[in-house]
N, C-alpha and C. Protein backbone atom coordinates (compact mmCIF):
# COMPACT_ATOMS: atom_id res chain seq x y z
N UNK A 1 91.74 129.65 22.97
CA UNK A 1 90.65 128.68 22.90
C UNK A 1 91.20 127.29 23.19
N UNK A 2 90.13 126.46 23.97
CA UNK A 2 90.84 125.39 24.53
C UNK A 2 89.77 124.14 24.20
N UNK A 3 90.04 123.29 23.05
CA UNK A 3 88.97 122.25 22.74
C UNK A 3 89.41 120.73 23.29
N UNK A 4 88.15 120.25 24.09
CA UNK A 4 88.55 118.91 24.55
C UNK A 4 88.26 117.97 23.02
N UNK A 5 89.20 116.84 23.13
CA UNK A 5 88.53 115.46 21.87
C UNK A 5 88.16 114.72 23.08
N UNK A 6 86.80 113.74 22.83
CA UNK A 6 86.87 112.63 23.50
C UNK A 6 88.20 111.39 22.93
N UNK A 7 88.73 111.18 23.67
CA UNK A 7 89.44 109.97 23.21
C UNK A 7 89.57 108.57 24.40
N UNK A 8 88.61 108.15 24.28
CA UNK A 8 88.63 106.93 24.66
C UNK A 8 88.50 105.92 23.66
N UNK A 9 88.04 106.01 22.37
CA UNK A 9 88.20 105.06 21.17
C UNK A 9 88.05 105.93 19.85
N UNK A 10 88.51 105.11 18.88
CA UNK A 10 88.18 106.07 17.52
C UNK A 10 89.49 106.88 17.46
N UNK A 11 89.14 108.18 16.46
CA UNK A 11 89.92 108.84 15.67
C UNK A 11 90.07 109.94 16.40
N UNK A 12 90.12 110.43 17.47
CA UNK A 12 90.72 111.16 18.16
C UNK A 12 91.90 111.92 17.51
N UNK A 13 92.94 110.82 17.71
CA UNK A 13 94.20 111.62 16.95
C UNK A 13 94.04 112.59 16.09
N UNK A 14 92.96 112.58 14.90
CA UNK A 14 92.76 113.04 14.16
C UNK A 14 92.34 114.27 14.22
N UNK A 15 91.31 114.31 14.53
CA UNK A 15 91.14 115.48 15.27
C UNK A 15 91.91 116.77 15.90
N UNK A 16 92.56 116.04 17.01
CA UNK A 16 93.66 116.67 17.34
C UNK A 16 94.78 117.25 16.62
N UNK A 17 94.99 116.62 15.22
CA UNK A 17 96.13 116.99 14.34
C UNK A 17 95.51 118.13 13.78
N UNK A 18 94.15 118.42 13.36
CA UNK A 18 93.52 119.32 12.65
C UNK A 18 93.14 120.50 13.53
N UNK A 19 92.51 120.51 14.93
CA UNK A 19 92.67 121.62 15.88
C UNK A 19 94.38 122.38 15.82
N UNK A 20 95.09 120.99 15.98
CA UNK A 20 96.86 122.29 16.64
C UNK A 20 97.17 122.37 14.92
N UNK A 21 97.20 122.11 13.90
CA UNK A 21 96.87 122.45 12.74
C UNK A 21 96.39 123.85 12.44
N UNK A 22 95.01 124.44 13.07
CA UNK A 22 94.23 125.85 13.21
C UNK A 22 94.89 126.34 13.75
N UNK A 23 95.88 126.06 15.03
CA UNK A 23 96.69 126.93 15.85
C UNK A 23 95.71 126.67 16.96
N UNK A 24 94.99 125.99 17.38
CA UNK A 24 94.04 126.14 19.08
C UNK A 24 94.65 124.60 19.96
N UNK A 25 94.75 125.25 20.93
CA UNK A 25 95.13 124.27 21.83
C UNK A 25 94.09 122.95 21.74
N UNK A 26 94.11 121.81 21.59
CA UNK A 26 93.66 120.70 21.69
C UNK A 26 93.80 119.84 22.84
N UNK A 27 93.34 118.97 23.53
CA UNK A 27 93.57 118.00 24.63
C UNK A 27 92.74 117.02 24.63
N UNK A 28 93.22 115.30 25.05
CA UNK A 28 92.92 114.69 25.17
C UNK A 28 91.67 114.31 26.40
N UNK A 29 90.18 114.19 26.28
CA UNK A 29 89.44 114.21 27.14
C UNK A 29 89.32 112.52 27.56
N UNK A 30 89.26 111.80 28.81
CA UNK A 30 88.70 110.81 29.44
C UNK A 30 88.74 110.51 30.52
N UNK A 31 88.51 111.81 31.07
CA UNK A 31 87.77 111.18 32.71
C UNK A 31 87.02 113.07 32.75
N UNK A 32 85.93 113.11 33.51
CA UNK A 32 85.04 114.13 33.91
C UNK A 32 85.91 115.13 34.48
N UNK A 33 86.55 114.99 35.15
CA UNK A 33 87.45 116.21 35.27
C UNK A 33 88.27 117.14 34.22
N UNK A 34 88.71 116.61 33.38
CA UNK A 34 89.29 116.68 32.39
C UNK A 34 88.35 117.85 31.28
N UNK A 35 86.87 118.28 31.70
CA UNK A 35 86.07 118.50 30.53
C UNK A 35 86.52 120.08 31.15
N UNK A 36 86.98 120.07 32.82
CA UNK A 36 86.76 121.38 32.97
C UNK A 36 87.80 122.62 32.54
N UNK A 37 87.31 123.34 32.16
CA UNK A 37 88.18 124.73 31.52
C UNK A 37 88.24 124.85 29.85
N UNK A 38 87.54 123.80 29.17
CA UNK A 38 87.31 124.19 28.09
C UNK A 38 86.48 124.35 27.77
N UNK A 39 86.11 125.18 26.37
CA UNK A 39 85.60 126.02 25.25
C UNK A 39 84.58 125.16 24.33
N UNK A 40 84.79 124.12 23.98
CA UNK A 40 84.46 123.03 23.11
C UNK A 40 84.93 121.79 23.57
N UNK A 41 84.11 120.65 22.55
CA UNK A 41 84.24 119.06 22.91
C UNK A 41 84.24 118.74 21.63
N UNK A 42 85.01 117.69 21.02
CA UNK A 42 84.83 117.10 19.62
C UNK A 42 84.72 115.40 20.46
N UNK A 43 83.65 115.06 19.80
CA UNK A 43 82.98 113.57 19.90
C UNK A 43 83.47 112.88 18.94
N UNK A 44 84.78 112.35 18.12
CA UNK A 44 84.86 111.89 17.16
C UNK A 44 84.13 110.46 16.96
N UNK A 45 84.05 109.65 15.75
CA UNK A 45 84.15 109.11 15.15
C UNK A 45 84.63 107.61 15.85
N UNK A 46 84.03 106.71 15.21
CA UNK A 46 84.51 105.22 15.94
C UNK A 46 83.66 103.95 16.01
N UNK A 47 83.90 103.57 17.09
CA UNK A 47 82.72 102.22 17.22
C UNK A 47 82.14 102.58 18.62
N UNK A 48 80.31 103.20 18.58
CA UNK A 48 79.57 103.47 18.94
C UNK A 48 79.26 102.88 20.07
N UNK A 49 79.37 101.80 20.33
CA UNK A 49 78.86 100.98 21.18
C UNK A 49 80.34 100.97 22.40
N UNK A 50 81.34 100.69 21.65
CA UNK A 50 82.42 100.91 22.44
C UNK A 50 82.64 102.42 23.25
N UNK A 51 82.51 103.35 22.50
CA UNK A 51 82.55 104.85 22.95
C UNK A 51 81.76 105.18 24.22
N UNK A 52 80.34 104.96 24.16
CA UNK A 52 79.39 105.17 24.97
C UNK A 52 79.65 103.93 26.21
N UNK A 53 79.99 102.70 25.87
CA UNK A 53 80.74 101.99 27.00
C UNK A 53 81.51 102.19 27.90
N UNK A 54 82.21 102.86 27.12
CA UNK A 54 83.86 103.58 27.84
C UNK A 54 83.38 104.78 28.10
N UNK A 55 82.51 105.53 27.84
CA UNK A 55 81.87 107.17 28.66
C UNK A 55 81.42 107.00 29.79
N UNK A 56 80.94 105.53 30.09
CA UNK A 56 79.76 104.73 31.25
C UNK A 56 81.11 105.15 32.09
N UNK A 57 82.03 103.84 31.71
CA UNK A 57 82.59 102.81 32.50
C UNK A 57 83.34 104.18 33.25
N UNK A 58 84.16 105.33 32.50
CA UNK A 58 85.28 106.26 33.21
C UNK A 58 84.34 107.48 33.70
N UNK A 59 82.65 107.78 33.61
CA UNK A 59 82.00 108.76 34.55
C UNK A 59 81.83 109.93 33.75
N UNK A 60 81.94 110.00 32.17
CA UNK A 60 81.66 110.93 31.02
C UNK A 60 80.23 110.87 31.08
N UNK A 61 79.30 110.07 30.65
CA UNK A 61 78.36 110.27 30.27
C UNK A 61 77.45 111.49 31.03
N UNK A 62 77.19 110.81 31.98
CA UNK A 62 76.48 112.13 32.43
C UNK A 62 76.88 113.44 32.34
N UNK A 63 77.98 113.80 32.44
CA UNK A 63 79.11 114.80 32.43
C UNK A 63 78.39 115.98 31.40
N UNK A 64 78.86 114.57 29.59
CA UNK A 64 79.12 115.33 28.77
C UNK A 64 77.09 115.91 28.11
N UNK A 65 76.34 114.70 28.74
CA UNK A 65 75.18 115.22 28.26
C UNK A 65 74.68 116.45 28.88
N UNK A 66 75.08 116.26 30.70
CA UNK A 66 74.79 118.03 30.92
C UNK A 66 75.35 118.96 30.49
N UNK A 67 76.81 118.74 30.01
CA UNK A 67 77.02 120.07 29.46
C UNK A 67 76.58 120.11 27.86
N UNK A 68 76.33 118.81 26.85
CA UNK A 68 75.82 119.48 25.78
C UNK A 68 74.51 120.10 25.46
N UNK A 69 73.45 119.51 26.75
CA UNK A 69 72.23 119.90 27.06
C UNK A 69 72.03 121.52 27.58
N UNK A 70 73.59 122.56 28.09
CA UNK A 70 73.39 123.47 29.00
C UNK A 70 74.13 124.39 27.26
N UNK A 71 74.01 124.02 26.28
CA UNK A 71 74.12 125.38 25.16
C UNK A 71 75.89 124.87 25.27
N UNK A 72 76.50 124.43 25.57
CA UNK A 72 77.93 124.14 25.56
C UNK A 72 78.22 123.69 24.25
N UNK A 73 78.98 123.95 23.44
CA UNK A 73 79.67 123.29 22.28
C UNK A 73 80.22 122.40 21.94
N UNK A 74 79.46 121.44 21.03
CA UNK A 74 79.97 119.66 20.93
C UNK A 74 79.56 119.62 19.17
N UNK A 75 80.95 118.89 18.99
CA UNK A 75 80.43 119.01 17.41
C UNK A 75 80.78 116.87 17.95
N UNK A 76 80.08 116.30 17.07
CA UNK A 76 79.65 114.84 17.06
C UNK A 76 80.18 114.52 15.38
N UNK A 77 81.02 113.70 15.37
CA UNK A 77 81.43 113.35 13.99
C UNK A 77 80.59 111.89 14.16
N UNK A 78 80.69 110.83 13.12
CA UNK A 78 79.92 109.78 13.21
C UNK A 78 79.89 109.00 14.00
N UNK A 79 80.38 108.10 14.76
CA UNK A 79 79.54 107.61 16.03
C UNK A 79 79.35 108.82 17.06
N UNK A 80 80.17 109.97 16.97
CA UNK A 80 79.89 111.12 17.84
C UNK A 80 78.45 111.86 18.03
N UNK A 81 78.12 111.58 16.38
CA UNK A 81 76.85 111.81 16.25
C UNK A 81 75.74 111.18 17.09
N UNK A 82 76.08 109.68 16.93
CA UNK A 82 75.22 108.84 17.57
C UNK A 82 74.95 108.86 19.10
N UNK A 83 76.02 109.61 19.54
CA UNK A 83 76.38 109.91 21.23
C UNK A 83 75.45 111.00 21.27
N UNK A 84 75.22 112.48 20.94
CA UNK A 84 74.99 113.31 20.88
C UNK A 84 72.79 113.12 20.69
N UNK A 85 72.70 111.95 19.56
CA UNK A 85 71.17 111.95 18.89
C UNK A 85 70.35 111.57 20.19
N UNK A 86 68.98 112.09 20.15
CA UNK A 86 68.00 111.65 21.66
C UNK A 86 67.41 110.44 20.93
N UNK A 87 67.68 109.79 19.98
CA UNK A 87 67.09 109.02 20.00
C UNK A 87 67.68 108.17 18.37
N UNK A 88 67.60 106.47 18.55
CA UNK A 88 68.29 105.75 17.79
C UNK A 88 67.63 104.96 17.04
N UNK A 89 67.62 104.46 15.60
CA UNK A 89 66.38 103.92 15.28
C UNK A 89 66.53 101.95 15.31
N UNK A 90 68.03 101.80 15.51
CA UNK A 90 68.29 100.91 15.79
C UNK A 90 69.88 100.98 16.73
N UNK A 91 69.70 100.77 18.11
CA UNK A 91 70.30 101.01 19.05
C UNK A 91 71.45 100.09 19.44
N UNK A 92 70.87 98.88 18.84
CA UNK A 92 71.92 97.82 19.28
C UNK A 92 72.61 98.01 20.52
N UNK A 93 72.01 98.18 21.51
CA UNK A 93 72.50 98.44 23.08
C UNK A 93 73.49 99.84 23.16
N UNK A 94 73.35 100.34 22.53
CA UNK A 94 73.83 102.57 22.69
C UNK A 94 72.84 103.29 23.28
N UNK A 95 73.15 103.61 24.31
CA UNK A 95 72.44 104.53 24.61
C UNK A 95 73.52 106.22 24.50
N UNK A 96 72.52 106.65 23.79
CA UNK A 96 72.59 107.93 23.40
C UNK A 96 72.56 108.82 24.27
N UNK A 97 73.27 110.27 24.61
CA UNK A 97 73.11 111.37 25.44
C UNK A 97 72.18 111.78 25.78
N UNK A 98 71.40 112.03 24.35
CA UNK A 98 69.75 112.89 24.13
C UNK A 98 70.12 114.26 23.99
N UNK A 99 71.48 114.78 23.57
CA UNK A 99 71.10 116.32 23.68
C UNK A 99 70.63 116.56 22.31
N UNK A 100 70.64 116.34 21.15
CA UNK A 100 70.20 116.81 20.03
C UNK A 100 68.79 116.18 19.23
N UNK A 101 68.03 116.67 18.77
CA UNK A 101 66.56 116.20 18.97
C UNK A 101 66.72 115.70 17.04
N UNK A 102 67.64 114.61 17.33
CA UNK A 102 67.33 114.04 16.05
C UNK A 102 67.24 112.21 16.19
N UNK A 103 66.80 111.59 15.05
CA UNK A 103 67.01 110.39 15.42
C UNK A 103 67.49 109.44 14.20
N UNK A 104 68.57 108.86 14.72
CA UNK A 104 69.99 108.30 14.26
C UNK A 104 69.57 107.01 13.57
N UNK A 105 69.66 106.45 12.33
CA UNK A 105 70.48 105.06 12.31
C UNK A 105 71.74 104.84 12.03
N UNK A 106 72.33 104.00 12.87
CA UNK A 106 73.83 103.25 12.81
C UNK A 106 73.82 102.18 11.88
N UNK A 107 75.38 102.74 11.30
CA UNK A 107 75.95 101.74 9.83
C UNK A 107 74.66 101.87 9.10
N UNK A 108 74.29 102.63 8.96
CA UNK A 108 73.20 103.07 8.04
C UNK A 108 73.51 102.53 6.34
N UNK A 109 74.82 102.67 6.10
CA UNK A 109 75.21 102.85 4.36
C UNK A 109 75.72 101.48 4.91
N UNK A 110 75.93 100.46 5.62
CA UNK A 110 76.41 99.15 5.21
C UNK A 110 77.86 98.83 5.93
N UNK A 111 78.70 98.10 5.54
CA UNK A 111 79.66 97.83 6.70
C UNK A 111 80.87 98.46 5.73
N UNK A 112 81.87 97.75 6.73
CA UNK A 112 83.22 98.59 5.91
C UNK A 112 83.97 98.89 4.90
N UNK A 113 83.49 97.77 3.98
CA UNK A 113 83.60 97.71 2.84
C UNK A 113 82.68 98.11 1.73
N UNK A 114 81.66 98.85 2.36
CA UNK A 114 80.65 99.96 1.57
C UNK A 114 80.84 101.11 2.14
N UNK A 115 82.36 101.87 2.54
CA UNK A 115 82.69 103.20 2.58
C UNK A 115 82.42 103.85 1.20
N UNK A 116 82.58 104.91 1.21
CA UNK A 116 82.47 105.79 -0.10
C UNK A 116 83.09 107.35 0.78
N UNK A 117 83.52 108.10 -0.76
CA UNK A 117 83.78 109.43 -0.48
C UNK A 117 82.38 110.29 -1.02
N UNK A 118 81.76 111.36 -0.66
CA UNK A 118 81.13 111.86 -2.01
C UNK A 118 81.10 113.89 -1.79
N UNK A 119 80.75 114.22 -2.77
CA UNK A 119 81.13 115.66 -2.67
C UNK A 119 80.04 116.20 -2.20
N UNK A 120 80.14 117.11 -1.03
CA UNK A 120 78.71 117.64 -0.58
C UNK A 120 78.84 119.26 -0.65
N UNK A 121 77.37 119.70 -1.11
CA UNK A 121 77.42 121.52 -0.66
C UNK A 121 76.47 121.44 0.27
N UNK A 122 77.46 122.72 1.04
CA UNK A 122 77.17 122.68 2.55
C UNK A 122 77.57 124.53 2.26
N UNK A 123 76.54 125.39 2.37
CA UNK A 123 76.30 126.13 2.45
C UNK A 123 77.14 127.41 3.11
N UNK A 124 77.10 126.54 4.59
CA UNK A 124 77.70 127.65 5.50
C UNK A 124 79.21 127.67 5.38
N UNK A 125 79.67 126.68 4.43
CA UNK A 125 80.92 126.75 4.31
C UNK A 125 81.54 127.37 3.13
N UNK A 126 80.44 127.78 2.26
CA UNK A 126 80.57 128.74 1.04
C UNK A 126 80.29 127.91 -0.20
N UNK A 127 81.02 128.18 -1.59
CA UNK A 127 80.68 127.42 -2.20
C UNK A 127 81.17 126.38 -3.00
N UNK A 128 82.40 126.43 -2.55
CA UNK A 128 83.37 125.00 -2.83
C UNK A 128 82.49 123.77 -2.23
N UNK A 129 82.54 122.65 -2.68
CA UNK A 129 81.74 121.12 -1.89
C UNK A 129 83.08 120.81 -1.14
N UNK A 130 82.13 120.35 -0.21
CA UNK A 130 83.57 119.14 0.83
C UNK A 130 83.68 117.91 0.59
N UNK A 131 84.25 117.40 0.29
CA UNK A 131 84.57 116.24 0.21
C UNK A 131 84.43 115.32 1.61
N UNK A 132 83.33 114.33 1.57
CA UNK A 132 83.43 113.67 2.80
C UNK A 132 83.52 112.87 2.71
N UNK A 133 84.55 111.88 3.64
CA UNK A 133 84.62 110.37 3.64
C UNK A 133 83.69 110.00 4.85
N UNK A 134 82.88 108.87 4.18
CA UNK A 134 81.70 107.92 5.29
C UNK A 134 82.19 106.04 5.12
N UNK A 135 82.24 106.14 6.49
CA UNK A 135 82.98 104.91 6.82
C UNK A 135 82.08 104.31 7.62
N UNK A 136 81.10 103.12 7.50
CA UNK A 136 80.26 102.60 8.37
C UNK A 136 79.67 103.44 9.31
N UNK A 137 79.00 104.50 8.08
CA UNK A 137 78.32 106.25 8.63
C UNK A 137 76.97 105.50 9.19
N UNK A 138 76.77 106.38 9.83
CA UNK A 138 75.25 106.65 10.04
C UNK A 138 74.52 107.78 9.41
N UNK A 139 73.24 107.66 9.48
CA UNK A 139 72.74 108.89 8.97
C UNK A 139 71.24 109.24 9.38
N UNK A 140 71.08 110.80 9.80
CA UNK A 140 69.96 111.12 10.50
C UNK A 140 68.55 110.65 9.55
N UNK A 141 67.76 109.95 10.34
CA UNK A 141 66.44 109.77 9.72
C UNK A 141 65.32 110.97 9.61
N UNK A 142 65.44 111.60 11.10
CA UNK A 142 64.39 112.49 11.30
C UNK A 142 65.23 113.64 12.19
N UNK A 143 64.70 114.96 11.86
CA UNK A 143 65.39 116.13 13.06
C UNK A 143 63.93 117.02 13.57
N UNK A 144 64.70 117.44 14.66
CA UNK A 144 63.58 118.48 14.86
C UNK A 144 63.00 119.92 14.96
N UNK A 145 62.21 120.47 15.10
CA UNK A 145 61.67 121.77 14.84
C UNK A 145 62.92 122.83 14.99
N UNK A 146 64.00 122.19 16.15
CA UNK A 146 65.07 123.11 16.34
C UNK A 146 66.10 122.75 15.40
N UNK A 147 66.39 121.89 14.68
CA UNK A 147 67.68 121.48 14.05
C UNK A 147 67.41 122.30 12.69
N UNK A 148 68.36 122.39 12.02
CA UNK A 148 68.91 123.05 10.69
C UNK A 148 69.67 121.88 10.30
N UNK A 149 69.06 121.48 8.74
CA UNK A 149 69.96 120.39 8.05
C UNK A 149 71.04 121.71 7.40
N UNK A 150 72.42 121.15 7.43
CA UNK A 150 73.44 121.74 7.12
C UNK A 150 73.79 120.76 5.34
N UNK A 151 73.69 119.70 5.05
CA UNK A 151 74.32 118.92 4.29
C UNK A 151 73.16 117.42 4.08
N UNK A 152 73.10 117.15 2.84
CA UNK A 152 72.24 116.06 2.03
C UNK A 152 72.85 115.23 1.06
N UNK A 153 72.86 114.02 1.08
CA UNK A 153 73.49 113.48 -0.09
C UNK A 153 72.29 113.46 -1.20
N UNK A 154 72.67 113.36 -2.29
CA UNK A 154 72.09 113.69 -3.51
C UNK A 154 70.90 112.99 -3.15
N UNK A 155 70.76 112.09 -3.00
CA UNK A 155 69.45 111.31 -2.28
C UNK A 155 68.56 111.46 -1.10
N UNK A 156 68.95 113.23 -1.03
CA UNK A 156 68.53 113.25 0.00
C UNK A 156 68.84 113.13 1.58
N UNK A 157 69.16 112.38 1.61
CA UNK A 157 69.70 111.46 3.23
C UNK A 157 70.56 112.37 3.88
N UNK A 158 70.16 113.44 4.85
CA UNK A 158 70.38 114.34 6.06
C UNK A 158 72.09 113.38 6.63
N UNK A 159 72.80 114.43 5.97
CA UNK A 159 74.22 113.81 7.07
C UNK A 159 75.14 114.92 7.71
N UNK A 160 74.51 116.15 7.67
CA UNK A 160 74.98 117.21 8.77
C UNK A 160 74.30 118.34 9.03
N UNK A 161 73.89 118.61 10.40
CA UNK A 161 72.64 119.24 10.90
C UNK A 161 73.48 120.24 12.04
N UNK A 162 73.07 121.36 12.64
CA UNK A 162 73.39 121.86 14.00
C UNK A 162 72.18 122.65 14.38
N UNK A 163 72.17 122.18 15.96
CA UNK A 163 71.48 122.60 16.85
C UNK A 163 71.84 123.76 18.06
N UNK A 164 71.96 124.70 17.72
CA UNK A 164 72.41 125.53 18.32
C UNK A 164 73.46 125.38 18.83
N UNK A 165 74.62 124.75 19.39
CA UNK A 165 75.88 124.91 19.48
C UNK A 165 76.28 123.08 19.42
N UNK A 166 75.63 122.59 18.93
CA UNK A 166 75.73 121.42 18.48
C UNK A 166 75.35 121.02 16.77
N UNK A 167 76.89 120.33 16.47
CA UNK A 167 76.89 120.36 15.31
C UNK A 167 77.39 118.69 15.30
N UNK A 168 76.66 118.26 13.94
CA UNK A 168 76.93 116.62 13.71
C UNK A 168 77.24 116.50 12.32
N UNK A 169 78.07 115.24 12.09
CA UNK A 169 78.02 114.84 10.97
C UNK A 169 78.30 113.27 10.56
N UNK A 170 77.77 112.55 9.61
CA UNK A 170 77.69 111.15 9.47
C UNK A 170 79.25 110.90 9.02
N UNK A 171 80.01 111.67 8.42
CA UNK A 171 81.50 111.21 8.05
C UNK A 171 82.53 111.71 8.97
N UNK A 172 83.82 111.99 8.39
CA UNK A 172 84.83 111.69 8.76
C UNK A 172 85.77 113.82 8.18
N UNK A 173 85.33 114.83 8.89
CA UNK A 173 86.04 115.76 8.70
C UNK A 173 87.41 115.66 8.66
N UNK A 174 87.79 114.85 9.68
CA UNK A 174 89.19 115.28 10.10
C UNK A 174 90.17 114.01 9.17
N UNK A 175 89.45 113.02 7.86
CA UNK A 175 90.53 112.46 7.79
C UNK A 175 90.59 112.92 5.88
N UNK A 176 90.63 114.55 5.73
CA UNK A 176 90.74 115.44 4.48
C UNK A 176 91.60 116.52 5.08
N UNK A 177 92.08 117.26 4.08
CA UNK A 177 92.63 118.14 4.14
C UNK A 177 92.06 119.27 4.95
N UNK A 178 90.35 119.50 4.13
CA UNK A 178 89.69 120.37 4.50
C UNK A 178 89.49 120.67 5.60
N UNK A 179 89.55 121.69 6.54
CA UNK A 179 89.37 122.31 7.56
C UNK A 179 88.37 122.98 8.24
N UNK A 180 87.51 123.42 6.66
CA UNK A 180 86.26 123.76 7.37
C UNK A 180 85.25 123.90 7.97
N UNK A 181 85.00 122.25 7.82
CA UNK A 181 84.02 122.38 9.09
C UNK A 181 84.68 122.21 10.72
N UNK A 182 85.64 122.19 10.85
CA UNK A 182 86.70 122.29 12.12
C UNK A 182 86.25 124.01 12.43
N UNK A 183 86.75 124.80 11.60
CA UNK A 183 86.82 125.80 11.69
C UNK A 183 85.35 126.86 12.06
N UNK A 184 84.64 125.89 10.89
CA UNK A 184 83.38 126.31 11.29
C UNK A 184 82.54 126.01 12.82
N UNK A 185 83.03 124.62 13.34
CA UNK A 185 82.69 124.64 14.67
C UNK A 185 83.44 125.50 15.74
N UNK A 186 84.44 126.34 15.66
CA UNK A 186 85.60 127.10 16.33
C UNK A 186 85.01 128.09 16.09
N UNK A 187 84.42 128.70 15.05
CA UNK A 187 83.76 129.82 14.95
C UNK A 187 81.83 129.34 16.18
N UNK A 188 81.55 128.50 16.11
CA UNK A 188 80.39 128.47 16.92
C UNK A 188 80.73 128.35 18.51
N UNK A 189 82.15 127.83 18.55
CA UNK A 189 82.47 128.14 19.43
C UNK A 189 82.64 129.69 19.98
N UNK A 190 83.31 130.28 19.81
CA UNK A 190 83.63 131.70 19.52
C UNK A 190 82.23 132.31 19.86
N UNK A 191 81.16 132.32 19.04
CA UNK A 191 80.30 132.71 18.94
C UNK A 191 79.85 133.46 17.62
N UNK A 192 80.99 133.43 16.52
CA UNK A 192 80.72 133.95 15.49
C UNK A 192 79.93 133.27 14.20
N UNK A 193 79.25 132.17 14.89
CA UNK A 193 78.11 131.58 14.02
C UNK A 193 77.30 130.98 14.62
């Protein structure tokens, strides 16, 4: 199995430590050529506006929305998310992919110094909670007829959903120990979820 990271900004690295971690080949994605021959895409995490800038500027964008639009596998961590949502409720000049029929606000919980960790159950991952860190998260307002909320903070507030081979989340998987939702997108990769 062969998973691209976007890394043109953000936590990439991270990512990457937690794929060759599982044992699956990992690689650095930023330029359109680069998407071809793999299995999966991880959208990490970052500054939103910068990401989708730098997808413009090196010839990703279009790229990555046809293939997350064609059933291809993209898991979207938090600004990844925001790449991935058809629609933003405050855009601040992002334009979004549109493959996942939900709609996003950015820095939703406040700026950087209103991070928090908090413990979430998330179902498909059994019944231990994950621990997620949200770092100038966003978080889905609205999803649609096709999405499955995966994860809620106690208040409610939708922060991990998948859409048939697209999976999102408002925090930060890859900067915990936990593995599972890595794993769990490797399995949707696969096809075993």
């Amino acid at each position: 199995m062969k998973i691209g990271v976007l890394a043109v900004q953000g936590a990439f690295a991270e990512h990457i430590a937690v794929l060759r971690k599982l044992g699956v080949e990992a690689v650095e994605v930023r330029l359109p050529e680069q998407l071809d021959g793999l299995d999966g895409l991880i959208i990490p995490g970052g500054e939103s506006t910068s990401i989708t800038l730098l997808m413009k500027n090196y010839g990703l964008t279009e790229a990555i929305s046809r293939l997350a639009k064609s059933g291809f596998p993209v898991f979207g961590t938090c600004a990844g998310m925001i790449v991935l949502a058809s629609d933003l409720s405050n855009d601040g000049g992002v334009e979004p992919v549109g493959a996942m029929d939900i709609t996003v606000a950015r820095n939703a919980f406040g700026r950087q110094v209103d991070s928090f960790e908090a413990e979430l159950s998330i179902s498909v991952l059994g019944k231990e909670p994950l621990t997620a860190v949200f770092i100038r998260a966003p978080k889905i307002e609205s999803v649609g007829k096709e999405v499955e909320v995966l994860a809620k903070l106690a208040d409610g507030t939708v922060v991990a959903a998948r859409q048939g081979k697209l999976l999102v989340t408002s925090f930060h998987p890859e900067l915990t120990d936990d593995t599972r939702l890595h794993r769990y997108f490797l399995d949707m990769v696969a096809g075993k979820s």
